[in-house]
Protein backbone atom coordinates (compact mmCIF):
# COMPACT_ATOMS: atom_id res chain seq x y z
CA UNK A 1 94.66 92.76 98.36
CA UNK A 2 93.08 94.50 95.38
CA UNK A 3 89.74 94.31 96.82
CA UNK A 4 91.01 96.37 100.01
CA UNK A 5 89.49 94.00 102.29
CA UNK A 6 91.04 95.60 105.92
CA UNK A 7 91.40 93.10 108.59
CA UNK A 8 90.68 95.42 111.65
CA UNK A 9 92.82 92.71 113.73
CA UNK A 10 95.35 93.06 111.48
CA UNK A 11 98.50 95.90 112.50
CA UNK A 12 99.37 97.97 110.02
CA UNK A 13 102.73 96.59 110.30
CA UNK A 14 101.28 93.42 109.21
CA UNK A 15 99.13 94.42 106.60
CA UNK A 16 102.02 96.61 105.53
CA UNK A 17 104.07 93.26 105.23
CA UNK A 18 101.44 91.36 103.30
CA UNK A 19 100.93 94.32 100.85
CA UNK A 20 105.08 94.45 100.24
CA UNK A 21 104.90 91.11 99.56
CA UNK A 22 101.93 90.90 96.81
CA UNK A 23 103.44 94.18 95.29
CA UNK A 24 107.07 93.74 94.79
CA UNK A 25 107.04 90.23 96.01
CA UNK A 26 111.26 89.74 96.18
CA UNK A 27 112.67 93.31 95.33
CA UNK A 28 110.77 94.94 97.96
CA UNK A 29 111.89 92.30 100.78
CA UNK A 30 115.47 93.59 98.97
CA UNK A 31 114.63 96.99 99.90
CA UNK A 32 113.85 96.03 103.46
CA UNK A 33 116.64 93.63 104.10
CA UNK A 34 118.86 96.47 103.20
CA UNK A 35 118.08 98.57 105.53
CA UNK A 36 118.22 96.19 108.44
CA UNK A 37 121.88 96.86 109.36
CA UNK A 38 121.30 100.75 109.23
CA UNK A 39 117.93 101.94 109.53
CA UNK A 40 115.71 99.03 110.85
CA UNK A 41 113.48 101.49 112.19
CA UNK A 42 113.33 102.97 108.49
CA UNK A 43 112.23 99.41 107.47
CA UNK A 44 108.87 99.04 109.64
CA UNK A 45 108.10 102.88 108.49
CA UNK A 46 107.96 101.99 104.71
CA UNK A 47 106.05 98.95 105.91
CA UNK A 48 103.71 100.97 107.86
CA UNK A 49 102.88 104.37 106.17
CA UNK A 50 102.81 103.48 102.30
CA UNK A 51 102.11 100.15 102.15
CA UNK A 52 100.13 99.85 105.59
CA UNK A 53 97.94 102.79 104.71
CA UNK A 54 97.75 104.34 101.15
CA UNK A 55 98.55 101.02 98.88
CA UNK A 56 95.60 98.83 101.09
CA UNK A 57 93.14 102.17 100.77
CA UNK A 58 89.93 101.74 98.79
CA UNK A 59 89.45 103.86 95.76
CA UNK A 60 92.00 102.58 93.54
CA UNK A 61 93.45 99.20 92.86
CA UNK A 62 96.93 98.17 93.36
CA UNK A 63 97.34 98.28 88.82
CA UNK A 64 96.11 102.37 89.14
CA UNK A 65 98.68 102.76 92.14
CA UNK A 66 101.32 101.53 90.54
CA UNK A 67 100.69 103.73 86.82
CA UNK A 68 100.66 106.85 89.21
CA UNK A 69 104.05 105.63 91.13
CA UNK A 70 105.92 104.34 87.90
CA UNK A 71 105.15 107.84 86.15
CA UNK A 72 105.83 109.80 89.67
CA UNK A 73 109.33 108.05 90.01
CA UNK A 74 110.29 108.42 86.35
CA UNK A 75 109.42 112.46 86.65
CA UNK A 76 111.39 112.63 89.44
CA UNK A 77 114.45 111.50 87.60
CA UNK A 78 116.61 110.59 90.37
CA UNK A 79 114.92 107.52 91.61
CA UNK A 80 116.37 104.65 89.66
CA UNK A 81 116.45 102.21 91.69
CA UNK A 82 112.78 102.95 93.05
CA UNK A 83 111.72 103.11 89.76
CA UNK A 84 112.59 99.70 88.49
CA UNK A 85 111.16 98.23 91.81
CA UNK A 86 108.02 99.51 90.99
CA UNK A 87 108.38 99.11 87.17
CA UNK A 88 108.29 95.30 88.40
CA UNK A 89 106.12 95.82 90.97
CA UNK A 90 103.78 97.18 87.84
CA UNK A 91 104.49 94.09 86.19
CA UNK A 92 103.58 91.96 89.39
CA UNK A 93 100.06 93.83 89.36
CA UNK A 94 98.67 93.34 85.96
CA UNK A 95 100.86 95.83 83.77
CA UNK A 96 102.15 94.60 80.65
CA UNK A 97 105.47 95.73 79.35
CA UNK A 98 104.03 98.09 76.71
CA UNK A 99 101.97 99.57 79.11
CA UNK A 100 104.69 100.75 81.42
CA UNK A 101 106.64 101.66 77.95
CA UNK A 102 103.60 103.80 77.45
CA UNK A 103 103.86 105.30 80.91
CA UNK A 104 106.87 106.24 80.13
CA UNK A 105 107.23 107.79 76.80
CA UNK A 106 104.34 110.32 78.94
CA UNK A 107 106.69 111.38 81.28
CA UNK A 108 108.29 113.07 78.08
CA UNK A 109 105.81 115.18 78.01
CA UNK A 110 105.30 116.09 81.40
CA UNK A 111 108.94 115.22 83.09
CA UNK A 112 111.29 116.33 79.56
CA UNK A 113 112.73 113.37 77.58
CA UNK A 114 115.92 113.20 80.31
CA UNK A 115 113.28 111.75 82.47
CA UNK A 116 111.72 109.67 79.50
CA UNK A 117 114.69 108.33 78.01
CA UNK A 118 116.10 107.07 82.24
CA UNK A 119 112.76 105.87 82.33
CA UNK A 120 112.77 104.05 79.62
CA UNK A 121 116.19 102.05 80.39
CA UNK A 122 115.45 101.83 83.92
CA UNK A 123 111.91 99.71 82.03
CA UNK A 124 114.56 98.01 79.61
CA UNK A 125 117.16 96.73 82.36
CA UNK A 126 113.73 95.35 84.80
CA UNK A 127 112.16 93.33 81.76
CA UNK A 128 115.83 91.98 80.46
CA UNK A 129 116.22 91.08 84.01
CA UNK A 130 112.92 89.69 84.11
CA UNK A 131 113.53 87.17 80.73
CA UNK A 132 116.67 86.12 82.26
CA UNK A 133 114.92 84.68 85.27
CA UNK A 134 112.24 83.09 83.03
C-alpha cells in the first residue's frame, strides 16, 4: 500500500477495504461495523471515497497522510473519537509516539491549546490503550 501500486481490476470498494485494513487495521473495521445497523450505505462510502481514492493516491505515503489527518482532527477539536483512530492509525504507519506528541503540541499553535491539550489526551488514552494490549 505505501507504494500506491493501483490494481486497475481492483473496485474501489475493494481497494478501499484493503487500505482500511493496513491503516487502522481493528479500529477502523470498529468504525464500519458500527454503522452497519444504521447507515450501511455510509459504510461502503468511507470505504470508497477516502480510503478508495485519496489514502491509495501517489504523492504521499500513508506516514505523511496520516501527520496531515492527526493534526487536521486535533484542530478541529470536536473529533475525538476520529482522532484517536487515526492517532493509532499513525502509530500503525510508522509514527512513533513522540512524533504524534509533536504533532500535537503544533496544533497549539495553529488550533489554540483547547485543541492541543484534547489532542494530547485523546494521544495519551490511544498509547495507554495500546500498552495494555501489549
Amino acid at each position: 500500500m505505501t507504494q500506491h501500486s493501483i490494481d486497475t481490476n481492483e473496485s474501489r470498494l475493494e481497494r478501499g477495504k484493503r487500505a482500511l485494513a493496513e491503516i487502522d487495521g481493528q479500529a477502523g473495521q470498529n468504525v464500519i461495523a458500527a454503522l452497519a445497523d444504521i447507515a450501511p450505505d455510509f459504510a461502503t462510502y468511507v470505504f470508497e471515497f477516502p480510503f478508495g481514492d485519496i489514502y491509495t493516491r501517489a504523492g504521499l505515503g500513508l506516514r505523511e497522510r496520516e501527520i496531515a489527518t492527526i493534526a487536521a482532527l486535533a484542530a478541529l477539536g470536536n473529533a475525538a473519537p476520529q482522532l484517536k483512530v487515526h492517532i493509532e492509525a499513525g502509530l500503525n504507519v510508522g509514527l512513533d509516539e513522540k512524533e504524534v506528541v509533536e504533532i500535537l503540541i503544533q496544533m497549539a499553535v495553529y488550533a489554540g491549546f483547547p485543541a492541543a491539550l484534547n489532542g494530547l489526551f485523546a494521544a495519551k488514552e490511544v498509547f495507554q490503550a495500546r500498552k495494555s494490549a501489549a
